[in-house]
PDB file of N, CA and C in Angstrom:
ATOM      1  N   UNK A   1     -55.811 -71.988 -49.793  1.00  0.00           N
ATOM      2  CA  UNK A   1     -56.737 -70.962 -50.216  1.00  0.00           C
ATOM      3  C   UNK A   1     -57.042 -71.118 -51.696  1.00  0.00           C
ATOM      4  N   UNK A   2     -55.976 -70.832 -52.540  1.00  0.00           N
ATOM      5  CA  UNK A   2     -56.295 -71.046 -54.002  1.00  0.00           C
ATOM      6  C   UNK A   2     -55.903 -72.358 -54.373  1.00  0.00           C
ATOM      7  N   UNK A   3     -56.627 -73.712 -55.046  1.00  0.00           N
ATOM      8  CA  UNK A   3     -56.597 -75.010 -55.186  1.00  0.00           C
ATOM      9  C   UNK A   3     -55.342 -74.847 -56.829  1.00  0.00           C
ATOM     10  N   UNK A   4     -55.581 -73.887 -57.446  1.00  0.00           N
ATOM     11  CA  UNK A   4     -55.201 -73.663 -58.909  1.00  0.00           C
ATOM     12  C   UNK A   4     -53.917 -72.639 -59.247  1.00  0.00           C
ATOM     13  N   UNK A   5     -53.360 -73.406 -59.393  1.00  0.00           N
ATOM     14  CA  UNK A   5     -51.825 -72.826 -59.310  1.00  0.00           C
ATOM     15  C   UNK A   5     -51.657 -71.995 -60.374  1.00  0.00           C
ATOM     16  N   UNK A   6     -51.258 -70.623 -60.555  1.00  0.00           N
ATOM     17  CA  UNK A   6     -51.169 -69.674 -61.451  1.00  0.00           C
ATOM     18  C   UNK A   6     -49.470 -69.847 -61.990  1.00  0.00           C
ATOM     19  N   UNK A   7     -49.950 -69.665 -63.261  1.00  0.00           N
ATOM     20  CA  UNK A   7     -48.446 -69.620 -63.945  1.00  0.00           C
ATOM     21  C   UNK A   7     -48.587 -69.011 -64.955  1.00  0.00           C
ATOM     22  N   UNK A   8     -48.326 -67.417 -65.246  1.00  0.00           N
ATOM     23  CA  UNK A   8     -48.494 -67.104 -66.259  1.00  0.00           C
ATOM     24  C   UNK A   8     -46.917 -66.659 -67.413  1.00  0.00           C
ATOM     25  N   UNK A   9     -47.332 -66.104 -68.181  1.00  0.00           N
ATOM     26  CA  UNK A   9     -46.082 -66.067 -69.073  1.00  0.00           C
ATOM     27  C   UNK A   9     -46.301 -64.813 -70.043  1.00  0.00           C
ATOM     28  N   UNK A  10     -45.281 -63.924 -69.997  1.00  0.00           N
ATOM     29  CA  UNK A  10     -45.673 -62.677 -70.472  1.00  0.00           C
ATOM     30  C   UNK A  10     -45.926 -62.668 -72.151  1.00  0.00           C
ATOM     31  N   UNK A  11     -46.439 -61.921 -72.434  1.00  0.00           N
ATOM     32  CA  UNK A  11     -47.177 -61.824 -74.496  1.00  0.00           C
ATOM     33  C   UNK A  11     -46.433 -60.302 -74.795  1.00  0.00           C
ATOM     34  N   UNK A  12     -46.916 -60.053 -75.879  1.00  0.00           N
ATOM     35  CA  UNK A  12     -46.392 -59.272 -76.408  1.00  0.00           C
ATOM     36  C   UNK A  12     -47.868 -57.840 -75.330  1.00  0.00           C
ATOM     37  N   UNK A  13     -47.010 -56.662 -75.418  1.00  0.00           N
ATOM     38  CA  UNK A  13     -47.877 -55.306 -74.782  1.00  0.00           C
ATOM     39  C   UNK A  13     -47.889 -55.199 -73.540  1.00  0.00           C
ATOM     40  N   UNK A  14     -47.049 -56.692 -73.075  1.00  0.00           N
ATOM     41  CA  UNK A  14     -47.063 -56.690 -71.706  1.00  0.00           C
ATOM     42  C   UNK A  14     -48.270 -57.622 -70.845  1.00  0.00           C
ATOM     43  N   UNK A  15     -48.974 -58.124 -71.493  1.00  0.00           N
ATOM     44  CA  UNK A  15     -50.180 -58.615 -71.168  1.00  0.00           C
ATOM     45  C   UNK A  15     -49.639 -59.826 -70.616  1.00  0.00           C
ATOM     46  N   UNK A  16     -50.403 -60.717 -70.057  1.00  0.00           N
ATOM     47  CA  UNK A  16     -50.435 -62.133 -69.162  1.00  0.00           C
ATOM     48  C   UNK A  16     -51.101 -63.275 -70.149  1.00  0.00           C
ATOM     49  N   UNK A  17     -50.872 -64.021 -69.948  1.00  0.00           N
ATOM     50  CA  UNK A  17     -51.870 -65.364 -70.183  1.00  0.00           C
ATOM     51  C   UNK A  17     -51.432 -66.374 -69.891  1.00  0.00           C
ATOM     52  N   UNK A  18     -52.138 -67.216 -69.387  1.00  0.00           N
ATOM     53  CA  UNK A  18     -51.393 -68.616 -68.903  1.00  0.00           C
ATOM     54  C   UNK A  18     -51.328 -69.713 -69.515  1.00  0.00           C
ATOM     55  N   UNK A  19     -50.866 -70.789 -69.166  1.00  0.00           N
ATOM     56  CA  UNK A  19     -50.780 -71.903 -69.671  1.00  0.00           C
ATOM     57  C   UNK A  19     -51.257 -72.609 -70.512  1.00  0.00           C
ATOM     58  N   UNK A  20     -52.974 -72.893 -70.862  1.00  0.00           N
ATOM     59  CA  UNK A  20     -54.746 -73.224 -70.857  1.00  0.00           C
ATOM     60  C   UNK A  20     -54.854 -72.589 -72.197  1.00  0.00           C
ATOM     61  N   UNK A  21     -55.401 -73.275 -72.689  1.00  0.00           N
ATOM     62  CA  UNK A  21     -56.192 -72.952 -74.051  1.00  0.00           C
ATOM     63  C   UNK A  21     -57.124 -72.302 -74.397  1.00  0.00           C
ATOM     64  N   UNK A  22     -58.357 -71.574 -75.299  1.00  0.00           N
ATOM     65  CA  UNK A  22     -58.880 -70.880 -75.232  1.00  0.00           C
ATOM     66  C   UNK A  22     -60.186 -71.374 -74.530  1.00  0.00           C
ATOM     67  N   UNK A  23     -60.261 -72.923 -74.056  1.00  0.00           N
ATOM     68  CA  UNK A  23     -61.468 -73.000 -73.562  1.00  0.00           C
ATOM     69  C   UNK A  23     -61.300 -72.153 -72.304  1.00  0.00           C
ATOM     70  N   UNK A  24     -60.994 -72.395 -71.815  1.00  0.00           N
ATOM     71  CA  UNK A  24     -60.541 -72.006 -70.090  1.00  0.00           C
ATOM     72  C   UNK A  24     -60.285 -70.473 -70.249  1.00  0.00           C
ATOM     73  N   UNK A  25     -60.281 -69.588 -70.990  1.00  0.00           N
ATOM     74  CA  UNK A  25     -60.169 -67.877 -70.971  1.00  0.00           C
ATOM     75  C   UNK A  25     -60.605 -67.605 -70.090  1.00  0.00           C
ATOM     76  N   UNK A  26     -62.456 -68.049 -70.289  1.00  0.00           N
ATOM     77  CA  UNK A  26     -63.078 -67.338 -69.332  1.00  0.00           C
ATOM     78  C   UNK A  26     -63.045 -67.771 -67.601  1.00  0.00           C
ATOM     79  N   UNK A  27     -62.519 -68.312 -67.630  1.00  0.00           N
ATOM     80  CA  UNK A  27     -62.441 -69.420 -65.989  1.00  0.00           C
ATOM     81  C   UNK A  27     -61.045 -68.491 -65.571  1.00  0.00           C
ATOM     82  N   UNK A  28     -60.156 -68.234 -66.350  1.00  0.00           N
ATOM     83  CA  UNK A  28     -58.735 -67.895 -66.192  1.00  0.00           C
ATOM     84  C   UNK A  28     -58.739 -66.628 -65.834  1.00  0.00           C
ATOM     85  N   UNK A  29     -59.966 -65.849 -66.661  1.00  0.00           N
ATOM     86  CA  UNK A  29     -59.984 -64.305 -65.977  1.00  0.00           C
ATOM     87  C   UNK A  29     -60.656 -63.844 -64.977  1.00  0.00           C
ATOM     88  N   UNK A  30     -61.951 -65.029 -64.664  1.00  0.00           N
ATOM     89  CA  UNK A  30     -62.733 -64.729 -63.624  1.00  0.00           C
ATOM     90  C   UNK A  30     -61.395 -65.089 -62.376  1.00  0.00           C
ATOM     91  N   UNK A  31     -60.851 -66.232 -62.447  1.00  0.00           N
ATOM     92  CA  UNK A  31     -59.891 -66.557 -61.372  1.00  0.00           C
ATOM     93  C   UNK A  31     -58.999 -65.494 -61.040  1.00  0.00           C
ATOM     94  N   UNK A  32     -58.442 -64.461 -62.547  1.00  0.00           N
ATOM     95  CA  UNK A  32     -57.314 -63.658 -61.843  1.00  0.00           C
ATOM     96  C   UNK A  32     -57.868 -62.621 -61.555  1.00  0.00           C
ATOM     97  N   UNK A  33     -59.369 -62.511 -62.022  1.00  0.00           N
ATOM     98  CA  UNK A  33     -60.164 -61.375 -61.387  1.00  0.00           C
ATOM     99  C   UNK A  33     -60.122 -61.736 -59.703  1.00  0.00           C
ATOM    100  N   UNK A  34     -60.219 -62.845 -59.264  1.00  0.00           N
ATOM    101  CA  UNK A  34     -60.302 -62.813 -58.044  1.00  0.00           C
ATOM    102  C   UNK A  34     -59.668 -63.134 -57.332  1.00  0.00           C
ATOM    103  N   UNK A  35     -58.802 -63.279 -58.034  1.00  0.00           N
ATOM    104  CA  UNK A  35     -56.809 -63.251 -57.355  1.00  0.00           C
ATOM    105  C   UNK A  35     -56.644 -61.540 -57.388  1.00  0.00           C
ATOM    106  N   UNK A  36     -56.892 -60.775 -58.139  1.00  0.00           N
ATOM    107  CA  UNK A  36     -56.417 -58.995 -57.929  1.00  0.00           C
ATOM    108  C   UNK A  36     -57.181 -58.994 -56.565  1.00  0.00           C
ATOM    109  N   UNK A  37     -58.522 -59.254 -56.981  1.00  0.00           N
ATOM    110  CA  UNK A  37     -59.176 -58.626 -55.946  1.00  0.00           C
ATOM    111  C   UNK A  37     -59.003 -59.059 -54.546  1.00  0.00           C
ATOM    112  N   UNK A  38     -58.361 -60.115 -54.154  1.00  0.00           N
ATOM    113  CA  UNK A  38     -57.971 -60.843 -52.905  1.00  0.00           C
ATOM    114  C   UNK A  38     -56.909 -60.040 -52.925  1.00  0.00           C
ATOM    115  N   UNK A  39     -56.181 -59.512 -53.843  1.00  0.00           N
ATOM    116  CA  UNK A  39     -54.702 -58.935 -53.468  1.00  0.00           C
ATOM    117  C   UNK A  39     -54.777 -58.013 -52.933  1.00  0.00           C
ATOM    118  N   UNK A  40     -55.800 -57.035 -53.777  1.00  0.00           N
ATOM    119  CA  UNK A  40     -56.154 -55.566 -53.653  1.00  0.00           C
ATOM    120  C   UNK A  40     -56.783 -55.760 -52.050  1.00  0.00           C
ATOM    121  N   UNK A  41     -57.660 -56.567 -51.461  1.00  0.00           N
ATOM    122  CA  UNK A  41     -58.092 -56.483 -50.209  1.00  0.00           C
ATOM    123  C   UNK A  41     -57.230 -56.522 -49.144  1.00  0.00           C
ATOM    124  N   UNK A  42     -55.780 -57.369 -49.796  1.00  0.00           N
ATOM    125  CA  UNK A  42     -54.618 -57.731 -48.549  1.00  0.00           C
ATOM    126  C   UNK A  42     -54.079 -56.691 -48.442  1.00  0.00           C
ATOM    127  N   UNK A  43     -53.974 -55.847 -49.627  1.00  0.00           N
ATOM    128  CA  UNK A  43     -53.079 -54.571 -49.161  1.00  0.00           C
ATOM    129  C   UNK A  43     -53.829 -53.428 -48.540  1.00  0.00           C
ATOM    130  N   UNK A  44     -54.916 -53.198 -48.841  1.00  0.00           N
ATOM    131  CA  UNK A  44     -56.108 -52.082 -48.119  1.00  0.00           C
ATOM    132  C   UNK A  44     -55.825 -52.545 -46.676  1.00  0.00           C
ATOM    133  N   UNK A  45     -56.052 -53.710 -46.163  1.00  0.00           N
ATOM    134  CA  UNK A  45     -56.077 -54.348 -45.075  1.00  0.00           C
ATOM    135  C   UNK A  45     -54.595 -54.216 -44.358  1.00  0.00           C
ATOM    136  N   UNK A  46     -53.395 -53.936 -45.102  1.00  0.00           N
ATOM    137  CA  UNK A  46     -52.135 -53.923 -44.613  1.00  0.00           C
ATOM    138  C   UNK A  46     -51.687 -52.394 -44.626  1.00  0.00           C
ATOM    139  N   UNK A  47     -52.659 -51.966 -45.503  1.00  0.00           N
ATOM    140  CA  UNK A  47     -52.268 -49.872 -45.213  1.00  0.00           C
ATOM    141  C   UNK A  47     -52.979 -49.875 -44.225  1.00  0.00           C
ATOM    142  N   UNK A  48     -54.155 -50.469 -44.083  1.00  0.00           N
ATOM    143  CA  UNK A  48     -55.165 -49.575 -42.897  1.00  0.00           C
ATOM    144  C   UNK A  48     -54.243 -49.831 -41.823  1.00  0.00           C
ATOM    145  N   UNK A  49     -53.703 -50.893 -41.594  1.00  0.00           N
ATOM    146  CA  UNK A  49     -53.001 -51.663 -40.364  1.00  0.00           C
ATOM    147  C   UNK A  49     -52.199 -50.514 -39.931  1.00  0.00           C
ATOM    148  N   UNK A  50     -51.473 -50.570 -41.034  1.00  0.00           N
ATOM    149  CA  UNK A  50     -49.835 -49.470 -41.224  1.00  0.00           C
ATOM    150  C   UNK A  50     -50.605 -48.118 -40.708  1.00  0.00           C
ATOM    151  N   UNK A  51     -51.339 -47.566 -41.532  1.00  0.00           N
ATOM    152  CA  UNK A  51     -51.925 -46.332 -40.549  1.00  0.00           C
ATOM    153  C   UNK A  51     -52.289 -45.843 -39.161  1.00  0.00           C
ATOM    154  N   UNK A  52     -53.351 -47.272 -39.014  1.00  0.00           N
ATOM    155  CA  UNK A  52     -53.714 -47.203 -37.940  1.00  0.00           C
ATOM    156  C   UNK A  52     -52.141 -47.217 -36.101  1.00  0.00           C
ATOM    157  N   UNK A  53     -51.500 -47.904 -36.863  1.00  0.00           N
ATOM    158  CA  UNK A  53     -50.135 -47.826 -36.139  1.00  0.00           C
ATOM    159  C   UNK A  53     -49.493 -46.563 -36.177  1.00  0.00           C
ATOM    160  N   UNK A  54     -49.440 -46.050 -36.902  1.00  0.00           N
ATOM    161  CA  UNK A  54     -48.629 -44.593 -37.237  1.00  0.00           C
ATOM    162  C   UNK A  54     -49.330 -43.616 -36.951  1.00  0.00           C
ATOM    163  N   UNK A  55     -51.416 -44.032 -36.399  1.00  0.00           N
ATOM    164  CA  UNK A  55     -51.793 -42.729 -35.896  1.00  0.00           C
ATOM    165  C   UNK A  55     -51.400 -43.099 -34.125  1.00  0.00           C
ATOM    166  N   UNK A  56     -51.422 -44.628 -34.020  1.00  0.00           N
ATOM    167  CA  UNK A  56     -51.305 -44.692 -32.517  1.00  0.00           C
ATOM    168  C   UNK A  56     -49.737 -44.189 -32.071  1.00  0.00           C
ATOM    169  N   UNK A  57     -48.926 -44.162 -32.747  1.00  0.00           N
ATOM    170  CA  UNK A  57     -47.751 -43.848 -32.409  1.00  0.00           C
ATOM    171  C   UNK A  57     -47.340 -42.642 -32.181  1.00  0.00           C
ATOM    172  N   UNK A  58     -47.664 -42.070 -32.858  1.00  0.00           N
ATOM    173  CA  UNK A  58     -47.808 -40.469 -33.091  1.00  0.00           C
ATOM    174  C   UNK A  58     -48.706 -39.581 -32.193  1.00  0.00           C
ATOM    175  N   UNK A  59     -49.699 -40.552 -31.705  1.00  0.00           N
ATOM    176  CA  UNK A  59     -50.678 -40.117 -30.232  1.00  0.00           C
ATOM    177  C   UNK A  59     -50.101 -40.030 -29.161  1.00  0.00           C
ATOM    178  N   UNK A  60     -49.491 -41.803 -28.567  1.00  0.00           N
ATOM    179  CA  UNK A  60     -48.461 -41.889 -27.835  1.00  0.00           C
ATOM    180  C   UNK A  60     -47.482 -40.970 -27.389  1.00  0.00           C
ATOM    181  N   UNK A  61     -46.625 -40.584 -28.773  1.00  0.00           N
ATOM    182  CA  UNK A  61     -45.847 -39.767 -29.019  1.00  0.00           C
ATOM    183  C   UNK A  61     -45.786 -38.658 -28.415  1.00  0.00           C
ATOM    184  N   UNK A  62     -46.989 -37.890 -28.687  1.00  0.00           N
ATOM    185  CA  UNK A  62     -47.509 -36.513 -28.480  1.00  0.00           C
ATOM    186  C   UNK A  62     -47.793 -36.493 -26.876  1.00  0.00           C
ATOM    187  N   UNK A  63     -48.607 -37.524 -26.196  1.00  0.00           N
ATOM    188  CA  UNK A  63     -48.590 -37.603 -24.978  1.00  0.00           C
ATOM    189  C   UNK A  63     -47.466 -37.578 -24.294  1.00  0.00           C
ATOM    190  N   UNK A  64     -46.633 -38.044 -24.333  1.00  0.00           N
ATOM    191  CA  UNK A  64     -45.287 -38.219 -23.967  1.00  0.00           C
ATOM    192  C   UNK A  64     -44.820 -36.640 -23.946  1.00  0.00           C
ATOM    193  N   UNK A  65     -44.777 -36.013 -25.103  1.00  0.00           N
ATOM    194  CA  UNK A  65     -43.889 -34.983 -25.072  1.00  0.00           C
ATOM    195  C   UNK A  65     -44.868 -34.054 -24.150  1.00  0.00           C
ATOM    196  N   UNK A  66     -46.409 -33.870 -24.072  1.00  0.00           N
ATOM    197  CA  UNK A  66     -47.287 -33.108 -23.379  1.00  0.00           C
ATOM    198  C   UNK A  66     -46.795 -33.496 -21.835  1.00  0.00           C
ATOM    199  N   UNK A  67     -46.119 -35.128 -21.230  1.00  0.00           N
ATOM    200  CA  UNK A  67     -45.851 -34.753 -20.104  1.00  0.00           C
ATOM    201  C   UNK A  67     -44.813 -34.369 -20.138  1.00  0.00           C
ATOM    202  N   UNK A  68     -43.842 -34.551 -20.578  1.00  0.00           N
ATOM    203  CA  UNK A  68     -42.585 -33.702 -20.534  1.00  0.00           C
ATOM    204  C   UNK A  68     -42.560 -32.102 -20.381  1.00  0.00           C
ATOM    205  N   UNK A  69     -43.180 -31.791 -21.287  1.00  0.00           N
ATOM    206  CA  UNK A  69     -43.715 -30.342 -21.424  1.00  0.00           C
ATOM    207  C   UNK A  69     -44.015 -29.685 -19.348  1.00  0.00           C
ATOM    208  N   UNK A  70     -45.396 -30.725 -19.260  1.00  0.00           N
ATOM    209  CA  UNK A  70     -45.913 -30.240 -18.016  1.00  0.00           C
ATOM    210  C   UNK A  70     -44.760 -30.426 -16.834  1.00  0.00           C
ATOM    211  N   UNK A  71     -44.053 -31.617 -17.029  1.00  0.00           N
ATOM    212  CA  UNK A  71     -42.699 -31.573 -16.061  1.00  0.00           C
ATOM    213  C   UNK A  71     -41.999 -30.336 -15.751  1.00  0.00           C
ATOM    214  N   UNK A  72     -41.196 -29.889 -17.144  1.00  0.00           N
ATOM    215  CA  UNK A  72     -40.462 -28.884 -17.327  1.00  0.00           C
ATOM    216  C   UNK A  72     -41.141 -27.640 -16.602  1.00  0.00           C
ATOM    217  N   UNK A  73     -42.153 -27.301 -16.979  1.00  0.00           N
ATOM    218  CA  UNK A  73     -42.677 -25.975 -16.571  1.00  0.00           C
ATOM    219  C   UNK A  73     -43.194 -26.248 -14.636  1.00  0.00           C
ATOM    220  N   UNK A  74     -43.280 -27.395 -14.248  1.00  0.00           N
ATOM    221  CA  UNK A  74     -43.254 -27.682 -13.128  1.00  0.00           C
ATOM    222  C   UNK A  74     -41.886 -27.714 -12.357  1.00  0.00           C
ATOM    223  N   UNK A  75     -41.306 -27.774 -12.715  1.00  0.00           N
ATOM    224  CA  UNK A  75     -39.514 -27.873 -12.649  1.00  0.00           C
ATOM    225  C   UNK A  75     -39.291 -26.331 -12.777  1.00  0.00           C
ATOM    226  N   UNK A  76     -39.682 -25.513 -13.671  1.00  0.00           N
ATOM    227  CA  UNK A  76     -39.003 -24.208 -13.398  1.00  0.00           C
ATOM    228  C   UNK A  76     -39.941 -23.551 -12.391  1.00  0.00           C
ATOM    229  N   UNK A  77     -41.123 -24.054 -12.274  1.00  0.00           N
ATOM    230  CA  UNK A  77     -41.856 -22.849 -11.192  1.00  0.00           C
ATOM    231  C   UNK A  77     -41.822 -23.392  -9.921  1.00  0.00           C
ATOM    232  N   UNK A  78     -40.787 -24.472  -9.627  1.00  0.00           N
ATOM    233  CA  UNK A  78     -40.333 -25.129  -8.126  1.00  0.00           C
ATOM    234  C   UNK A  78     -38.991 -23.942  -8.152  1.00  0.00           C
ATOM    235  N   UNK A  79     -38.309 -24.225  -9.429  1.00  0.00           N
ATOM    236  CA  UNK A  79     -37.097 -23.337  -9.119  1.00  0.00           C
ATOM    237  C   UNK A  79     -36.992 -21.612  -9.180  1.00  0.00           C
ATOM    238  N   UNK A  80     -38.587 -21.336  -9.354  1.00  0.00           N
ATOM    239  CA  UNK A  80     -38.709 -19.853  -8.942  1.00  0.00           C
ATOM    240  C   UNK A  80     -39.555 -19.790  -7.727  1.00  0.00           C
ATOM    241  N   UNK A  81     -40.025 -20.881  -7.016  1.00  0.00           N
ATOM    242  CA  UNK A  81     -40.398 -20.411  -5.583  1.00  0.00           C
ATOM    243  C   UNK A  81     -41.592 -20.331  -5.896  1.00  0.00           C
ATOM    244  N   UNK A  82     -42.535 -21.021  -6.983  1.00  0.00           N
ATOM    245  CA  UNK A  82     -43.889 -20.507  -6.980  1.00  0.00           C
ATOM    246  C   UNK A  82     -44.134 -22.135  -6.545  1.00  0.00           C
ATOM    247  N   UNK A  83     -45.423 -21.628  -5.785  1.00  0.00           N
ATOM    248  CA  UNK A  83     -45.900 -23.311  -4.808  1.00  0.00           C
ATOM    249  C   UNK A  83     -47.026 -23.987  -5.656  1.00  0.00           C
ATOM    250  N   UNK A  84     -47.868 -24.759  -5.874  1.00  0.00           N
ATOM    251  CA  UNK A  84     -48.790 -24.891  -6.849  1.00  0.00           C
ATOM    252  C   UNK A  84     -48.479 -26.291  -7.638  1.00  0.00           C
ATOM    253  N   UNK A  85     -49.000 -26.736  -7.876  1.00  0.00           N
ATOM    254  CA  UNK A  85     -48.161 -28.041  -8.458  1.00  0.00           C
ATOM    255  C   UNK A  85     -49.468 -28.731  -9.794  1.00  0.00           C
ATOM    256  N   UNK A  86     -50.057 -27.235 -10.023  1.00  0.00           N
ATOM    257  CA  UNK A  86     -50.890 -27.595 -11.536  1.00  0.00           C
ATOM    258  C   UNK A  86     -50.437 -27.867 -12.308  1.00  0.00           C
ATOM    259  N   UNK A  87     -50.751 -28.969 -13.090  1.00  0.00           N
ATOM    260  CA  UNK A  87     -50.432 -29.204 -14.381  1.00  0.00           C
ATOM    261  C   UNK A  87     -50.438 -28.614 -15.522  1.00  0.00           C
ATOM    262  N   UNK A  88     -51.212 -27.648 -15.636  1.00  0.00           N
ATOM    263  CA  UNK A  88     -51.408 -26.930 -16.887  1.00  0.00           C
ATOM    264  C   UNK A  88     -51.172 -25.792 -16.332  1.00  0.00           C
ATOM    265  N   UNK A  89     -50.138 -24.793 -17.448  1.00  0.00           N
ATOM    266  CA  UNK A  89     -49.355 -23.715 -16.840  1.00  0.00           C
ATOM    267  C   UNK A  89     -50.507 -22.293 -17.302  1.00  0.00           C
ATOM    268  N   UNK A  90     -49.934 -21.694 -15.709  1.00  0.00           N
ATOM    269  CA  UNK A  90     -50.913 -20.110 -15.691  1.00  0.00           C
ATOM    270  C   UNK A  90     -49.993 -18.796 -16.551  1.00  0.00           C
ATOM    271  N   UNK A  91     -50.497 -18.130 -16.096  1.00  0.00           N
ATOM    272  CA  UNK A  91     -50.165 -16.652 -16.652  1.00  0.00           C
ATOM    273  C   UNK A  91     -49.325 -16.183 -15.572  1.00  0.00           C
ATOM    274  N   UNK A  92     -47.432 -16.088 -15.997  1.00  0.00           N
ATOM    275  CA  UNK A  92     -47.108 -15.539 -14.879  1.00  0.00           C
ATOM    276  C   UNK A  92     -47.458 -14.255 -14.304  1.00  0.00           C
ATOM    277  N   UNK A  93     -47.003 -14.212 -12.995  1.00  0.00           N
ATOM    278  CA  UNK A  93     -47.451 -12.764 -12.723  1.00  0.00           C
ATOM    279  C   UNK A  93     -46.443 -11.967 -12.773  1.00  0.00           C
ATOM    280  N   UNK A  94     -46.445 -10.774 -12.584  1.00  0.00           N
ATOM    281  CA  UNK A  94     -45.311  -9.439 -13.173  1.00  0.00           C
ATOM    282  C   UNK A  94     -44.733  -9.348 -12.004  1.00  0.00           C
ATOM    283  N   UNK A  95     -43.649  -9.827 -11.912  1.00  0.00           N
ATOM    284  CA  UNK A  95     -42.179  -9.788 -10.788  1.00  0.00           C
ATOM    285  C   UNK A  95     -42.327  -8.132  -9.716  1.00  0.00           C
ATOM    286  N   UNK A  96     -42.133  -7.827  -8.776  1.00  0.00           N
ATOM    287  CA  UNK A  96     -42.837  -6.976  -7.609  1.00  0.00           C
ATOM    288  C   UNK A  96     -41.529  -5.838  -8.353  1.00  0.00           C
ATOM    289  N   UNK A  97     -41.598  -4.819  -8.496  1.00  0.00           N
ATOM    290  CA  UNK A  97     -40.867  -3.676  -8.735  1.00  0.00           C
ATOM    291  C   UNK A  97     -40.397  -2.909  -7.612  1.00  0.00           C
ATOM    292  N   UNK A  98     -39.253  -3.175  -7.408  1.00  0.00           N
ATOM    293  CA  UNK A  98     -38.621  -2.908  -6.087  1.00  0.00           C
ATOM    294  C   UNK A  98     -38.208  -1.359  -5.860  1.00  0.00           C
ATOM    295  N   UNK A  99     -38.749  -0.211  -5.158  1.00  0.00           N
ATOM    296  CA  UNK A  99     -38.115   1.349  -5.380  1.00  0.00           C
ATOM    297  C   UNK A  99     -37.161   1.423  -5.141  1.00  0.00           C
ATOM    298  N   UNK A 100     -35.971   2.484  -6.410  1.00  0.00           N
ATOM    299  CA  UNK A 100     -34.857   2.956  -6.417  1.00  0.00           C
ATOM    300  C   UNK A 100     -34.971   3.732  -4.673  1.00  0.00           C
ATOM    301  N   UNK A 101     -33.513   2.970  -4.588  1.00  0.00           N
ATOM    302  CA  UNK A 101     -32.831   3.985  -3.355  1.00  0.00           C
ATOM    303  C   UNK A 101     -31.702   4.605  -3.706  1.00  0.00           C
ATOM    304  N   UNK A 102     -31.767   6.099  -3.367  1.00  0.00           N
ATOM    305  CA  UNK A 102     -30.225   6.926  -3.437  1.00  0.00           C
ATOM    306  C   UNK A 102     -31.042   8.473  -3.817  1.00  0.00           C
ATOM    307  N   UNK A 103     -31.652   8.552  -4.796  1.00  0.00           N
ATOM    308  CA  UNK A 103     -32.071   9.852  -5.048  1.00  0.00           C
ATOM    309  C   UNK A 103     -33.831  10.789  -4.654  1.00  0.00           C
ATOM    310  N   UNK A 104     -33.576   9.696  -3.633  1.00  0.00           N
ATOM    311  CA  UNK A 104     -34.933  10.353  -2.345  1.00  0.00           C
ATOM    312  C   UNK A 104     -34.539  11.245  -1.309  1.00  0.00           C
ATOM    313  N   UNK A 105     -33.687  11.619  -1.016  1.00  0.00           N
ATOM    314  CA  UNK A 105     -33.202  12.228  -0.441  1.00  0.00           C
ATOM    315  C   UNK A 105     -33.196  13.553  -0.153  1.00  0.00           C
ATOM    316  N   UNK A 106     -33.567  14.519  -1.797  1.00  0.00           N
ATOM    317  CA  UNK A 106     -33.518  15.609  -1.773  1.00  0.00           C
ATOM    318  C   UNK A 106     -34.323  16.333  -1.407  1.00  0.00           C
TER     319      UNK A 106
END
């Protein structure tokens, strides 16, 4: 990809410069101009990646627990005798109120 082997060597402020004399400055900055900018594209390109994985996972994820969810509530309304086998849960209904016996009598 790059024919021109970078070697730089740190200056005083922290700054870069390489090897090359002052003819070559301008060749040296257009090059590491387009060495950042190849860099800067690999990593945009390696977050989007990373994101895009962490929204599919997290979708996945969520599906998963939505069937679990629908299991469970299918699982308790087998074990209360209600017949029906919808997936998406109703509004129970209010349990039958059975009349006191003992003080009818009088």
């Amino acid at each position: 990809m790059w024919t021109r082997e970078f070697r730089y060597r740190p200056i005083l402020l922290g700054c870069w410069q390489d090897g090359h004399d002052g003819d070559d400055s301008k060749q040296s900055t257009a090059d590491m101009t387009a060495f950042v900018q190849n860099l800067l594209q690999q990593m945009q390109s390696r977050f989007q990646a990373m994101s895009d994985s962490i929204i599919t996972k997290n979708i996945l994820s969520m599906g998963n627990r939505i069937d679990e969810l629908e299991q469970s509530i299918n699982d308790l309304k087998a074990e209360m005798g209600v017949e029906g086998g919808s997936p998406s849960p109703s509004v129970p209904s209010k349990p039958k109120v059975e009349p006191k016996s003992g003080d009818d009598s009088a």
